[in-house]
Each structure stands twice: as structure tokens, then as C-alpha cells.
Protein backbone atom coordinates (compact mmCIF):
# COMPACT_ATOMS: atom_id res chain seq x y z
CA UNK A 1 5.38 28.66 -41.47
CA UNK A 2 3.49 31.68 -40.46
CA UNK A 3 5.15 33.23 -37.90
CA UNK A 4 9.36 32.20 -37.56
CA UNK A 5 8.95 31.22 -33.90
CA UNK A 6 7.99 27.50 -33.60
CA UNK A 7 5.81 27.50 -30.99
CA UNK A 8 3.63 30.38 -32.11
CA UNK A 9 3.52 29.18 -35.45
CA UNK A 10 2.03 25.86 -34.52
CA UNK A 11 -0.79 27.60 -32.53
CA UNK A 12 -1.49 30.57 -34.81
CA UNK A 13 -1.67 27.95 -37.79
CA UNK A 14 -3.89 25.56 -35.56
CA UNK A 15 -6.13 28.32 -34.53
CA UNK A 16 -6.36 29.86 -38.20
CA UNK A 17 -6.80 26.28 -39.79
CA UNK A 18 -9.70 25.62 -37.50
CA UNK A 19 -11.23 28.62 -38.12
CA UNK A 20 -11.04 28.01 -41.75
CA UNK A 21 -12.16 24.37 -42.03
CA UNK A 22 -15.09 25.33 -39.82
CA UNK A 23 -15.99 28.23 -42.04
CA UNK A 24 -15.60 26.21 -44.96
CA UNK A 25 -17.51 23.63 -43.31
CA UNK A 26 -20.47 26.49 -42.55
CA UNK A 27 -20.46 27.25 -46.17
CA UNK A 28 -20.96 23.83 -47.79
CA UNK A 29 -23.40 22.87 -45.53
CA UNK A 30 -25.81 25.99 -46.28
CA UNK A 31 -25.09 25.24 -50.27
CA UNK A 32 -26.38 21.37 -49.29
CA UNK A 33 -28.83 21.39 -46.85
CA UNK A 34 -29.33 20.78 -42.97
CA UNK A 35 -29.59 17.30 -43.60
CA UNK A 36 -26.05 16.85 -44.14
CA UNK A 37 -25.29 16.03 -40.52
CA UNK A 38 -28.46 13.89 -39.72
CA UNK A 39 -28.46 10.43 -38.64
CA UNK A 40 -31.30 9.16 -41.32
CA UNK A 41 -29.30 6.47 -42.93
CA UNK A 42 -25.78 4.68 -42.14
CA UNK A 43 -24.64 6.57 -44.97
CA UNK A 44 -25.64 10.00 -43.44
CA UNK A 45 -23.71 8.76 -40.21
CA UNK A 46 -20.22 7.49 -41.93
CA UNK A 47 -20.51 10.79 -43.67
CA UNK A 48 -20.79 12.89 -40.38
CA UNK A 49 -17.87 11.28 -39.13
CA UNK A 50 -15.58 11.62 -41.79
CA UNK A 51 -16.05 15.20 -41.91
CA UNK A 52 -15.04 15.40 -38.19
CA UNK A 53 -12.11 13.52 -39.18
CA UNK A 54 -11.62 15.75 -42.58
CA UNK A 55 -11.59 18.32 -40.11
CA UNK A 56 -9.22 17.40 -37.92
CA UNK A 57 -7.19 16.60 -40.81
CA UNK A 58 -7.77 20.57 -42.29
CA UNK A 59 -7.01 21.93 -38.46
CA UNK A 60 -3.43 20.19 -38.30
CA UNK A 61 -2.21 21.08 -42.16
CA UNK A 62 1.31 21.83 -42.47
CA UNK A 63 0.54 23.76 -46.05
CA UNK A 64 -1.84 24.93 -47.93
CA UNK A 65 -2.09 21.95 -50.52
CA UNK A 66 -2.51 19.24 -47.09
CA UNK A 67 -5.43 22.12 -45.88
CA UNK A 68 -6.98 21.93 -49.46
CA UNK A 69 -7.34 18.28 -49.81
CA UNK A 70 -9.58 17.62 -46.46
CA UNK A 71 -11.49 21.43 -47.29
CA UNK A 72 -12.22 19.17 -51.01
CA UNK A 73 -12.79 15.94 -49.13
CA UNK A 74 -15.25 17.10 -47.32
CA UNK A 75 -16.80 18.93 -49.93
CA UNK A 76 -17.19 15.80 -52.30
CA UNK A 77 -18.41 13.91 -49.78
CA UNK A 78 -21.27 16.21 -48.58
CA UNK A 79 -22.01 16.27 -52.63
CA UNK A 80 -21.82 12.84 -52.71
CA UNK A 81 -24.78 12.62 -49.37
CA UNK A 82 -26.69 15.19 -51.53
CA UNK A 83 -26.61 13.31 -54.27
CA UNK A 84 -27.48 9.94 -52.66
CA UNK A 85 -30.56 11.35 -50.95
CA UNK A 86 -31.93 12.35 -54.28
CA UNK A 87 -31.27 8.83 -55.64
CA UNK A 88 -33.39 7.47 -52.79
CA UNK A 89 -36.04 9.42 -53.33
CA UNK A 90 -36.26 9.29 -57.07
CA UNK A 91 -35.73 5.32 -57.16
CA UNK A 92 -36.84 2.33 -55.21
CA UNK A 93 -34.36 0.45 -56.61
CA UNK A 94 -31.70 2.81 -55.31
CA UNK A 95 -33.25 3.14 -52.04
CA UNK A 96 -33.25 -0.66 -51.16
CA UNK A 97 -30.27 -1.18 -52.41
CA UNK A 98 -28.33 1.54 -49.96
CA UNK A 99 -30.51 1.59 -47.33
CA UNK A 100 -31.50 -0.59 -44.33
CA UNK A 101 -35.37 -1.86 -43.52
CA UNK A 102 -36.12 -1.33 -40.15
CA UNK A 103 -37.16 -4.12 -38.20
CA UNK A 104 -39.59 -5.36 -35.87
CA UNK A 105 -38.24 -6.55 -32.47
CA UNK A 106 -40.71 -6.87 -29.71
CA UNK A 107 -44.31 -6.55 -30.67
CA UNK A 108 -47.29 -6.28 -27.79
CA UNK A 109 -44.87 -6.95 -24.76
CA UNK A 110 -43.38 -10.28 -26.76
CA UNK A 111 -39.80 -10.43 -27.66
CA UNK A 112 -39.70 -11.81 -31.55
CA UNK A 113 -36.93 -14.05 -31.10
CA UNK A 114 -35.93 -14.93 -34.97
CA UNK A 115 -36.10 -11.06 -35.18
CA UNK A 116 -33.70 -10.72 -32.58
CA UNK A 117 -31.25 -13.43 -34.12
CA UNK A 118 -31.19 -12.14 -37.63
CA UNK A 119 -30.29 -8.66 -36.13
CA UNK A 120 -27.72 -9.84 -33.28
CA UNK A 121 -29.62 -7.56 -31.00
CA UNK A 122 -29.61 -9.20 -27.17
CA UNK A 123 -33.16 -9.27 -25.21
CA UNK A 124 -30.67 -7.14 -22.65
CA UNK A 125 -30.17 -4.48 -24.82
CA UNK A 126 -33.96 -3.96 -25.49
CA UNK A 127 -34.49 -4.12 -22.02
CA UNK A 128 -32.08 -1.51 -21.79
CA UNK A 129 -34.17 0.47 -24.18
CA UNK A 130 -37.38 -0.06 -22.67
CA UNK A 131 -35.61 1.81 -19.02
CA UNK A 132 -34.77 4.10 -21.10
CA UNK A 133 -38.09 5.01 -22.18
CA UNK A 134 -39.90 4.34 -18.76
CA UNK A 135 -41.82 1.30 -19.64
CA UNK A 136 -42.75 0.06 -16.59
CA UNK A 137 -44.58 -3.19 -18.34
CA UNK A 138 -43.78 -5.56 -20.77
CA UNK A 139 -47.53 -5.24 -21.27
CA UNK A 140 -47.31 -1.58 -21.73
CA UNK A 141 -45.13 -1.59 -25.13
CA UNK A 142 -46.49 -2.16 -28.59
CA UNK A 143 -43.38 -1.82 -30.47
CA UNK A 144 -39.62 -2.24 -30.38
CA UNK A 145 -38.30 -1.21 -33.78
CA UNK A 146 -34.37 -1.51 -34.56
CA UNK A 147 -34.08 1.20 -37.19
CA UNK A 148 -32.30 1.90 -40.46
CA UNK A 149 -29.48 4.41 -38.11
CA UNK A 150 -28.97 1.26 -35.34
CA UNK A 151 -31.04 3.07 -32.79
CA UNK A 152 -34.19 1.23 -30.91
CA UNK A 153 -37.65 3.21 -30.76
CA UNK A 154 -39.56 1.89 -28.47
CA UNK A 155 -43.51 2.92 -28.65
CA UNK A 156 -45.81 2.10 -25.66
CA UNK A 157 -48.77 3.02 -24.83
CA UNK A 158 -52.80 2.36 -24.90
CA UNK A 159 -52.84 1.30 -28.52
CA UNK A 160 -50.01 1.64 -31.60
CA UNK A 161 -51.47 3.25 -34.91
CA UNK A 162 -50.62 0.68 -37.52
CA UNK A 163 -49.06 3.76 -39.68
CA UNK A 164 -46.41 3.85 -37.45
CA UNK A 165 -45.39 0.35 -38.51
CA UNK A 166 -45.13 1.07 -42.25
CA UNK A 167 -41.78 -0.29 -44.26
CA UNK A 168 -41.15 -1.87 -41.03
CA UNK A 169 -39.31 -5.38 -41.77
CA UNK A 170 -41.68 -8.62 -39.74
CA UNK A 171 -40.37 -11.88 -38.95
CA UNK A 172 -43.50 -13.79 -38.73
């Protein structure tokens, strides 16, 4: 207890907590990098979200020890991201072995059905998509990629440069 009124205590220690884990928080992720909150691989999002839980976690302690563990939770696991991302960019083995291909799911206005099974991705939820990104044509996209995060980019247009297709997983 901080203060010997309940009440106040459970604020106060809320408040402080918070203030703590978020500092804490601040530090780590200016040791590691911006990329520790990005959305870049599955990984990188489980991560994110487990810190926001960490934190919660850190903000409700009821002692110093239960603060401690989340504050080295967090830390581990943002060392653990860091560390991943220089595995996947020092091996290939690594790299395909944690991380996702992205794949090809409509290509010049036409759905690519087997593409579409494989992923469980409905042709409603590309539709979806394609509102979202204005297409006004089925003729007028040249791409529908599902990528490594889950999200769908959809590229339309006049023509698609073929670089922009590169590691991307075809079901021909």
C-alpha cells in the first residue's frame, strides 16, 4: 500500500504504475528500435499485443515483484522481436521458416480460386477490399495480394510493375 486509505491507494498506485510501465515501455523501445510495434510479420503483431497486455498487467500490480515481472516480460519479449528480425535477415532458412509468403489472390480482375481455398479467404471479403480501395472495375485491378500480416493490398491501375509482385506466393 501507498497511501493507508483504500480508495486512494488503488488510484495513486494505478496512476503511478501506468506511468511507470509506460516509461519503461518508452525506454526499451528507443534501446530496440521503432520497429518494435510494426505489423511486418505475425510475430511483430503477437508481440504488440502482449505488451498491451504486459501492460495492463504492470498498471494493476499489487507489489513491486508482480510490477517487475510484466516491466521484464515485456522487455524479453521486445529482445526476443529484435533478435528474430536479425535472424530473418541474416538467414533464409530462418526467414521461411517464421515467416509467411504472401499470396496472390485476384490477378487482372480474375479471382484465383485455388488461391482463395488454400488461404480460406471468401471472394466477399476481397470484394470488401476492393470498396475499400475505390475500384470501381473488376477490370481496373491488377493485384489482390493477402500478405504475410493478414491484410489485403489491393493494386489497380493502368498497368502493375512486375517488382511489385516479387516473393509473392502463385497458384498457377
Amino acid at each position: 500500500m501507498f497511501l493507508s486509505i483504500e480508495p486512494y491507494d488503488t488510484i495513486i498506485r494505478a496512476v503511478l504504475l501506468s506511468i511507470l510501465a509506460i516509461v519503461w515501455i518508452i525506454f526499451v523501445v528507443r534501446i530496440i528500435g521503432l520497429r518494435s510495434f510494426s505489423k511486418m510479420t505475425p510475430f511483430d503483431f503477437v508481440v504488440t499485443v502482449a505488451t498491451g497486455s504486459l501492460l495492463a498487467g504492470a498498471s494493476q500490480a499489487s507489489n513491486w515483484v508482480a510490477f517487475l515481472q510484466p516491466c521484464v516480460a515485456i522487455s524479453s519479449l521486445l529482445g526476443i522481436q529484435y533478435a528474430a528480425a536479425r535472424l530473418r535477415k541474416a538467414s533464409a532458412i530462418f526467414k521461411s521458416t517464421v515467416e509467411n509468403q504472401p499470396v496472390l489472390l485476384m490477378r487482372n480482375g480474375e479471382f484465383l480460386h485455388d488461391a482463395l481455398k488454400a488461404t480460406r479467404v471468401a471472394e466477399e471479403d476481397v470484394v470488401a477490399k476492393l470498396r475499400e480501395a475505390n475500384v470501381l472495375d473488376f477490370a481496373q485491378v491488377r493485384a489482390v495480394i493477402l500478405e504475410t500480416t493478414g491484410d489485403i493490398s489491393v493494386l489497380h491501375g493502368e498497368k502493375l510493375q512486375t517488382q511489385l509482385l516479387l516473393g509473392v506466393r502463385k497458384f498457377d
